[in-house]
C-alpha atoms as a PDB file:
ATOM      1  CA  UNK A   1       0.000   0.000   0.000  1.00  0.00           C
ATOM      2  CA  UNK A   2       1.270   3.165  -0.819  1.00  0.00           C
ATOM      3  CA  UNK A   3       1.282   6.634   0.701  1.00  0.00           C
ATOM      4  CA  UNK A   4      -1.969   7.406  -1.078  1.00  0.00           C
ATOM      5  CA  UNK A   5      -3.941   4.261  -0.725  1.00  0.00           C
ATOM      6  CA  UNK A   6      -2.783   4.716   3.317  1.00  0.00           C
ATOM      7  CA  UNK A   7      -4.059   8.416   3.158  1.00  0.00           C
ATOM      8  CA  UNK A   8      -7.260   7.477   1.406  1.00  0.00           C
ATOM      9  CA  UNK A   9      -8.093   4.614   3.906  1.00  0.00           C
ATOM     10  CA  UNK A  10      -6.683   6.635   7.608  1.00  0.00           C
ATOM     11  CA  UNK A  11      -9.353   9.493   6.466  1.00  0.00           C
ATOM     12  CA  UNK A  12     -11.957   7.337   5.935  1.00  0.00           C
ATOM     13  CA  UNK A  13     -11.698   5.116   9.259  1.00  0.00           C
ATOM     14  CA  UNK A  14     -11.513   8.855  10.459  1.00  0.00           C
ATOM     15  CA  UNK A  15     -15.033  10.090   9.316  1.00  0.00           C
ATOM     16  CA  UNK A  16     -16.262   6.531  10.257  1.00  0.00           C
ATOM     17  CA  UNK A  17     -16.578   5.457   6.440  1.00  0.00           C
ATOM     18  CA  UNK A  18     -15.743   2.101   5.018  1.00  0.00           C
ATOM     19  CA  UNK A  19     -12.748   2.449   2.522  1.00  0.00           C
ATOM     20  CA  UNK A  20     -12.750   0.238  -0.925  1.00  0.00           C
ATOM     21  CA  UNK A  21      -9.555  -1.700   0.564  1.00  0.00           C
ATOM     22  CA  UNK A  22     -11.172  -2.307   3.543  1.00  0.00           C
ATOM     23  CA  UNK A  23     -13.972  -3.654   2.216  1.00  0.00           C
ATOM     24  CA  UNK A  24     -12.164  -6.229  -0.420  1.00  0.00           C
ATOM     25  CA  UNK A  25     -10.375  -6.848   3.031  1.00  0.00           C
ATOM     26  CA  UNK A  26     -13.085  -7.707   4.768  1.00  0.00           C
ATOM     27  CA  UNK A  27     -15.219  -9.737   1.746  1.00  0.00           C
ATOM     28  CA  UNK A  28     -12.015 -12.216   1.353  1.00  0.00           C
ATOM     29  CA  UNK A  29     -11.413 -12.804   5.165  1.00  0.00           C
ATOM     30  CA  UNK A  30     -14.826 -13.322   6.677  1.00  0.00           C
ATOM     31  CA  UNK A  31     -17.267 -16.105   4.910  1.00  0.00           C
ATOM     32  CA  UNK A  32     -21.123 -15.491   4.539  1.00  0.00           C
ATOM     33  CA  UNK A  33     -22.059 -17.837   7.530  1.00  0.00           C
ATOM     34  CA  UNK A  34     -19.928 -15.878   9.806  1.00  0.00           C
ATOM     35  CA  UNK A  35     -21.980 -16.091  13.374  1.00  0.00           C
ATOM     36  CA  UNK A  36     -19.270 -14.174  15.423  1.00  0.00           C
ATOM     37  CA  UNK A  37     -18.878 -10.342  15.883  1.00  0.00           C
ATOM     38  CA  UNK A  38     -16.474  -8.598  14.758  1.00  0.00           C
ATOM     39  CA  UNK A  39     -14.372  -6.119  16.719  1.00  0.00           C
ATOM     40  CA  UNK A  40     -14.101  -2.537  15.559  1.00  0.00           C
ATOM     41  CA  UNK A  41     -12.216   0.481  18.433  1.00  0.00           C
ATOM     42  CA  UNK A  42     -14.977   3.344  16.257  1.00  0.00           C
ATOM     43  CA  UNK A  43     -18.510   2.767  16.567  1.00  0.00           C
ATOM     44  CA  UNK A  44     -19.342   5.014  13.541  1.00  0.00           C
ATOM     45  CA  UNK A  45     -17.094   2.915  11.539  1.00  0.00           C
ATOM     46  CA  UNK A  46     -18.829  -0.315  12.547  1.00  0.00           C
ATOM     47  CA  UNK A  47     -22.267   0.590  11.822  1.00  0.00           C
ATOM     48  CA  UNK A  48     -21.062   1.439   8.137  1.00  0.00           C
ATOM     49  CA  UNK A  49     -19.612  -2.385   7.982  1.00  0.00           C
ATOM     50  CA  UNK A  50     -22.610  -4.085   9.351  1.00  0.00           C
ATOM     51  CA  UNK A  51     -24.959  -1.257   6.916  1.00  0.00           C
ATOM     52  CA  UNK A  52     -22.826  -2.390   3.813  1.00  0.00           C
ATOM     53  CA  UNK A  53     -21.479  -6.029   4.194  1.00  0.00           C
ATOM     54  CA  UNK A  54     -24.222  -7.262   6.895  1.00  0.00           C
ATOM     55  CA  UNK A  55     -21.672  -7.875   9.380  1.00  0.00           C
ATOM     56  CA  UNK A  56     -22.719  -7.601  13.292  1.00  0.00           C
ATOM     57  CA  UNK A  57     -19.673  -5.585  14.684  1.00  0.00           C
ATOM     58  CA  UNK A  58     -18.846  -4.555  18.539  1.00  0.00           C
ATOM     59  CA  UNK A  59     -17.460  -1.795  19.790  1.00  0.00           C
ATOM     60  CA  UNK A  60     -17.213  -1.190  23.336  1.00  0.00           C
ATOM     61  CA  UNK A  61     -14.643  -0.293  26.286  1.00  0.00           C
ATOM     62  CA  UNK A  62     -13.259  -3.610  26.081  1.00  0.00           C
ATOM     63  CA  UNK A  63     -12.085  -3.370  22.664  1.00  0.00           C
ATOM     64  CA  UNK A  64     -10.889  -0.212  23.040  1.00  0.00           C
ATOM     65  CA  UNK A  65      -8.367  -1.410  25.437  1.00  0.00           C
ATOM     66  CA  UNK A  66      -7.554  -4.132  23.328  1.00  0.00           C
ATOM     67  CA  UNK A  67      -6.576  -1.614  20.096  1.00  0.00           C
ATOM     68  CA  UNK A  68      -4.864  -0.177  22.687  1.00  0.00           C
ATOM     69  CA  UNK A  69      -2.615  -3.461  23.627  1.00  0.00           C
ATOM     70  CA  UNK A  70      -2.679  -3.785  20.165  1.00  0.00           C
ATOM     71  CA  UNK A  71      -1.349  -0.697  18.973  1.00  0.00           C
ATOM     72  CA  UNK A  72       1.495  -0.790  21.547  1.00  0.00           C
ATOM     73  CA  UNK A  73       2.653  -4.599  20.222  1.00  0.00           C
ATOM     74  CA  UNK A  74       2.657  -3.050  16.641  1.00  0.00           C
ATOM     75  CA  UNK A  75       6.017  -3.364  16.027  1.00  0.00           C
ATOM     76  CA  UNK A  76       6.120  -7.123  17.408  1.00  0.00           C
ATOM     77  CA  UNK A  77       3.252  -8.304  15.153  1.00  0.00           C
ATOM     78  CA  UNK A  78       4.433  -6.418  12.001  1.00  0.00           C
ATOM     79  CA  UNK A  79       8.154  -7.873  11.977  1.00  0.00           C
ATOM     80  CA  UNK A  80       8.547  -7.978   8.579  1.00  0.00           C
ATOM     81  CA  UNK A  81       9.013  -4.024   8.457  1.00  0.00           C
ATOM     82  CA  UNK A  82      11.940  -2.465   9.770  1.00  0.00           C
ATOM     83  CA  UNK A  83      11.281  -0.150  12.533  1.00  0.00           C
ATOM     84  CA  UNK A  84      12.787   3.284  11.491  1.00  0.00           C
ATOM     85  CA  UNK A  85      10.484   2.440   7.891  1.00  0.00           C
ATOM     86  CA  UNK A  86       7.676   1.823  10.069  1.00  0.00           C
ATOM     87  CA  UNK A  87       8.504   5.078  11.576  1.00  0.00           C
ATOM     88  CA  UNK A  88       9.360   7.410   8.395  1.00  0.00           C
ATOM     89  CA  UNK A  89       5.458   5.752   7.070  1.00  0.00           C
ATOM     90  CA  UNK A  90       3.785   6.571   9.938  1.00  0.00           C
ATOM     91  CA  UNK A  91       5.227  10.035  10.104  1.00  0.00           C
ATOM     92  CA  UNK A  92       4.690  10.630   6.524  1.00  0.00           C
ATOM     93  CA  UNK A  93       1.077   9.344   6.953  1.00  0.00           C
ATOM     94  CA  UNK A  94       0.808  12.180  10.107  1.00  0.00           C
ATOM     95  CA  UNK A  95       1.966  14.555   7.991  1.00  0.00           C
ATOM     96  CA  UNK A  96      -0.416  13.874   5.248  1.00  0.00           C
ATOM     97  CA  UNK A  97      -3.176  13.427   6.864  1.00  0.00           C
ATOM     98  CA  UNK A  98      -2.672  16.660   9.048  1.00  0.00           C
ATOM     99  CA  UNK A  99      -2.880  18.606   6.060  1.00  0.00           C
ATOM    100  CA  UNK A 100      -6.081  16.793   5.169  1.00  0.00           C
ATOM    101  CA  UNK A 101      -7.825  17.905   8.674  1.00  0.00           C
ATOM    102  CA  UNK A 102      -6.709  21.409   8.680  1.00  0.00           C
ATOM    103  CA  UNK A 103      -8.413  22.555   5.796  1.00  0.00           C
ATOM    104  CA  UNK A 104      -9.121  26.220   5.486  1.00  0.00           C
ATOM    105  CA  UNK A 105     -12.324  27.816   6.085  1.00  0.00           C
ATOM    106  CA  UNK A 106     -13.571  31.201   5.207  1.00  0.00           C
ATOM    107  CA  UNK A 107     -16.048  31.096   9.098  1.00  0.00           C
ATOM    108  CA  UNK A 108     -12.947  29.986  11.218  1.00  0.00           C
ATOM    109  CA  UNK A 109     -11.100  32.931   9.413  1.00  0.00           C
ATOM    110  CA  UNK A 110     -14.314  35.187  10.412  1.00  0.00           C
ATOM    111  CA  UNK A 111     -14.454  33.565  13.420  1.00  0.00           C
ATOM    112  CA  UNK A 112     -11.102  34.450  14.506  1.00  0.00           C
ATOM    113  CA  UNK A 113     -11.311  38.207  13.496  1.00  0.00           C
ATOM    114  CA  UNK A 114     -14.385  38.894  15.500  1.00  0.00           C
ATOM    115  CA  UNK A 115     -12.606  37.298  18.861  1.00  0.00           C
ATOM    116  CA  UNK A 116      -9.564  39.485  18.038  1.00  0.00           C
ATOM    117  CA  UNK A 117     -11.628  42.220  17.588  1.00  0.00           C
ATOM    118  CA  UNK A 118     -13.484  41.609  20.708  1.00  0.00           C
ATOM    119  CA  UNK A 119     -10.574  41.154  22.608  1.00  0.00           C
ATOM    120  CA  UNK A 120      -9.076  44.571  21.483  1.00  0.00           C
ATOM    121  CA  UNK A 121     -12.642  46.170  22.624  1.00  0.00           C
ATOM    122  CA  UNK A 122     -11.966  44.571  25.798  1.00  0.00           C
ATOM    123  CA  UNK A 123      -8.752  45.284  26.615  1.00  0.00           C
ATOM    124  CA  UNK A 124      -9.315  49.306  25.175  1.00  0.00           C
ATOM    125  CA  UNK A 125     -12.057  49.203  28.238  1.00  0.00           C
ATOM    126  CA  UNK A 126     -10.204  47.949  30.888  1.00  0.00           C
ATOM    127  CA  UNK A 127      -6.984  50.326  29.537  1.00  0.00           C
ATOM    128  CA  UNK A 128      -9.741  53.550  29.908  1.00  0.00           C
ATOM    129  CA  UNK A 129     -10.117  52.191  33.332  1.00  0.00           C
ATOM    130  CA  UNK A 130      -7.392  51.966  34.495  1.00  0.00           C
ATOM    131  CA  UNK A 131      -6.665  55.636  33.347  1.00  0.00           C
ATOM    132  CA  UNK A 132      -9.552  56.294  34.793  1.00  0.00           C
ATOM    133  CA  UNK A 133      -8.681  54.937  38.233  1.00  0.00           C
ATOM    134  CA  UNK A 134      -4.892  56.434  38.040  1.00  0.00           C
ATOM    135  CA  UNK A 135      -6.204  60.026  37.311  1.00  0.00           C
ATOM    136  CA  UNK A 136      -8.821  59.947  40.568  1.00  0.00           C
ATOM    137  CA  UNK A 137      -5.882  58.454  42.842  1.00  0.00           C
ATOM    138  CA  UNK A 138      -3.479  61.347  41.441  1.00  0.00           C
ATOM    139  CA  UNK A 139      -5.957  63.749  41.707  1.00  0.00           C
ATOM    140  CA  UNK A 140      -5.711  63.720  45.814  1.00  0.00           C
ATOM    141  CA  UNK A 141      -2.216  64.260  45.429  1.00  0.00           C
ATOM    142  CA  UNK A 142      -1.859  66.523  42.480  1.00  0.00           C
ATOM    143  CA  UNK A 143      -5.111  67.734  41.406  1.00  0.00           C
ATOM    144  CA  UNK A 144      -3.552  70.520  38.690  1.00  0.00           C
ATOM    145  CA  UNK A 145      -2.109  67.490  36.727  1.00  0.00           C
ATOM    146  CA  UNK A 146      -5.350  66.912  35.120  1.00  0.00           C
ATOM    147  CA  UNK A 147      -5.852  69.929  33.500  1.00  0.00           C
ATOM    148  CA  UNK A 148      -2.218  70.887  32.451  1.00  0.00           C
ATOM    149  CA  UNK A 149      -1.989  66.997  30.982  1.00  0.00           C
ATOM    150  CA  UNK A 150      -4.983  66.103  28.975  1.00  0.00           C
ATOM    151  CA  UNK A 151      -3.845  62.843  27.101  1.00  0.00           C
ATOM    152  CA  UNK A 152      -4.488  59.604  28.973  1.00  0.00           C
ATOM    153  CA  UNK A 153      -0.909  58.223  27.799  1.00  0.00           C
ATOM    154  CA  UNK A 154       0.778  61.246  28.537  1.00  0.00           C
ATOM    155  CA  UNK A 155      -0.752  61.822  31.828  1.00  0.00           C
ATOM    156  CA  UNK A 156       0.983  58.590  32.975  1.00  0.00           C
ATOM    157  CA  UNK A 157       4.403  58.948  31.151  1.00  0.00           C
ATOM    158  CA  UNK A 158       3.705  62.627  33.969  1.00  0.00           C
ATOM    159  CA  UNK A 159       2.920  60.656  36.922  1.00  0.00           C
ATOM    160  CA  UNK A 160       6.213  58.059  36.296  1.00  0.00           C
ATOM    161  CA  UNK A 161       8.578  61.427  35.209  1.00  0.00           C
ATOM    162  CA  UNK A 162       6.896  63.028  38.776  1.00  0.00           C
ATOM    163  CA  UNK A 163       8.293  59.775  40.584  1.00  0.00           C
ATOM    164  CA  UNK A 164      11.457  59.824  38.981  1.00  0.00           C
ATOM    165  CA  UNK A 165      12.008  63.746  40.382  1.00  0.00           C
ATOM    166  CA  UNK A 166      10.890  62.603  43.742  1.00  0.00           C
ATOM    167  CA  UNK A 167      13.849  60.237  43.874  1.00  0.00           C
ATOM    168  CA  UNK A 168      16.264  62.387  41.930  1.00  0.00           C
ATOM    169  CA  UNK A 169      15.148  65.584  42.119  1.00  0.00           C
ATOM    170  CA  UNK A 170      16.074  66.129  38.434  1.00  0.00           C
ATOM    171  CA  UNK A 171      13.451  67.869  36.147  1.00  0.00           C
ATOM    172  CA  UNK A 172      14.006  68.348  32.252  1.00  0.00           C
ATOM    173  CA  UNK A 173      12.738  71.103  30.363  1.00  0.00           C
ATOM    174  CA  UNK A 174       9.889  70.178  28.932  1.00  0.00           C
ATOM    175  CA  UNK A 175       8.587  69.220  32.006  1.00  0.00           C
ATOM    176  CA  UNK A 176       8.798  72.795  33.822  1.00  0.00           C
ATOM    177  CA  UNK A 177       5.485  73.360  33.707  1.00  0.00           C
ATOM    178  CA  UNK A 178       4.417  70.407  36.137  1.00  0.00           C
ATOM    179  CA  UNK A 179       7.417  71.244  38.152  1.00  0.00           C
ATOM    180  CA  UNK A 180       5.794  75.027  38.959  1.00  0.00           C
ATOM    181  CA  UNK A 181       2.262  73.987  39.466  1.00  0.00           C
ATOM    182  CA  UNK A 182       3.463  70.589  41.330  1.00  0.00           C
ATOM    183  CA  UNK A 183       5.248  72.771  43.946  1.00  0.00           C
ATOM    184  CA  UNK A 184       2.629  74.543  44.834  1.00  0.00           C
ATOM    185  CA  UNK A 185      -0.523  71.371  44.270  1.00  0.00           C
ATOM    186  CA  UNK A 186      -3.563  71.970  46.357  1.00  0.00           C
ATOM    187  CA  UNK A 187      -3.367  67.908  47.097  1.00  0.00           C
ATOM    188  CA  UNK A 188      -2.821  66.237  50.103  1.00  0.00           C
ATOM    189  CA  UNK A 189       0.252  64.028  50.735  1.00  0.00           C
ATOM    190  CA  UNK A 190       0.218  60.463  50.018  1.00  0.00           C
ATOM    191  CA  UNK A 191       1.939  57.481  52.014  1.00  0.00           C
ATOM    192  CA  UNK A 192       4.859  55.553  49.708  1.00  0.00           C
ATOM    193  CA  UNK A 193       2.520  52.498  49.497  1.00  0.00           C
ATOM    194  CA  UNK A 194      -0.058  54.757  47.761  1.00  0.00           C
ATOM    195  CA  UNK A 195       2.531  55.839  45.554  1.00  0.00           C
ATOM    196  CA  UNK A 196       3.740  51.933  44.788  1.00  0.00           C
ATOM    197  CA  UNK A 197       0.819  51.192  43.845  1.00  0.00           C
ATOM    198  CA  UNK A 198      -0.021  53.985  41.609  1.00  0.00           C
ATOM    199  CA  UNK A 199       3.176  53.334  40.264  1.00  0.00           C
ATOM    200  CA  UNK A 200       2.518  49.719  39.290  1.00  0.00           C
ATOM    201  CA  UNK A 201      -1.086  50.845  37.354  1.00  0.00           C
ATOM    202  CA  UNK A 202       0.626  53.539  35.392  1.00  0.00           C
ATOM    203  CA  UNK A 203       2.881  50.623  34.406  1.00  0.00           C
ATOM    204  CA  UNK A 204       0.027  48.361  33.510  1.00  0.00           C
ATOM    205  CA  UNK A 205      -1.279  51.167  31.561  1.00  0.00           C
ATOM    206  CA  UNK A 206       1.606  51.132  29.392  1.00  0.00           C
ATOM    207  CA  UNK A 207       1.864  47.505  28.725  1.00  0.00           C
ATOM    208  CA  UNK A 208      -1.724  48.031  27.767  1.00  0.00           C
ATOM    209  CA  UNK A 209      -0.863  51.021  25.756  1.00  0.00           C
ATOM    210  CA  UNK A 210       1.852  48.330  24.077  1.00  0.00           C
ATOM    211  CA  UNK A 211      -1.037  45.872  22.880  1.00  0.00           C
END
């Protein structure tokens, strides 16, 4: 049997359908008066024997353990194959019949889109909250920020710059204009674990930003 025949007869004990080789199989091995059952591991696939040859067939959790014993002995009770060609088929057979079950699909495609579109809508909500929450919590401290910074990105780019001069004392130019109105905020002074954790949105904000 070659790759094709192998490909042809894996995808249709896959969808449960009886393949021509199986069949001619099947005629030459098991007579007419044939009283005993006969095992098949898919239950789908056995109905389609017993619909097109008459055959009673079983499928049950016993014989799925014994496919299983079954598979496992596979090199044993195919010795006439070498094992690294039993190896390169049955990767070659993967392979093939991968590309078989991963067809493309115009609705997945869709399908995909909307749930990345849906997860940007999501993640744009909890960003504005976030903002949202990090401008309130700044406000008690500095609430002039909010009016002298008006973009949401910006405004905590400020806030880190703001923790940086605490630390270092070190403004640059263009941010002056903070600098005046900061030393003289209406606000009321916050403790350092306040700060930490404003500190630690404004960087979840950015990461955020980043997506």
């Amino acid at each position: 049997m070659d790759t094709t025949e192998a490909l042809a007869a894996t995808t249709a004990a896959v969808e449960g359908k009886l393949s021509k080789g199986l069949k001619k199989t099947l005629k030459k091995l098991i007579g007419k008066d044939l009283q005993d059952q006969l095992l098949v591991a898919d239950a789908k696939l056995g109905n389609a024997i017993k619909d097109k040859l008459n055959l009673s067939c079983l499928s049950n959790t016993s014989v799925q353990e014994l496919m299983r014993c079954i598979r496992s002995q596979m090199d044993g009770l195919l010795a006439g194959l070498p094992k690294k060609e039993m190896a390169a088929m049955a990767l070659g057979l993967a392979h093939s019949l991968s590309r078989y079950k991963l067809k493309f699909s115009p609705d997945k495609i869709d399908t995909m889109i909307v749930q990345a579109v849906c997860l940007l809508d999501d993640l744009d909500k909890e960003l504005n909250n976030y903002i949202m929450r990090c401008r309130e919590w700044y406000g008690w401290h500095f609430p002039e920020l909010g009016k002298i910074v008006t973009d949401n990105i910006a405004f905590v780019k400020t806030i880190k710059t703001i923790v940086v001069w605490r630390r270092t004392g070190i403004w640059l130019p263009n941010q002056l204009r903070c600098a005046e109105v900061g030393g003289n905020a209406s606000g009321t002074e916050r403790c350092a674990m306040w700060l930490a954790c404003n500190v630690h949105i404004n960087e979840q904000v950015k990461e955020g930003e980043q997506l």
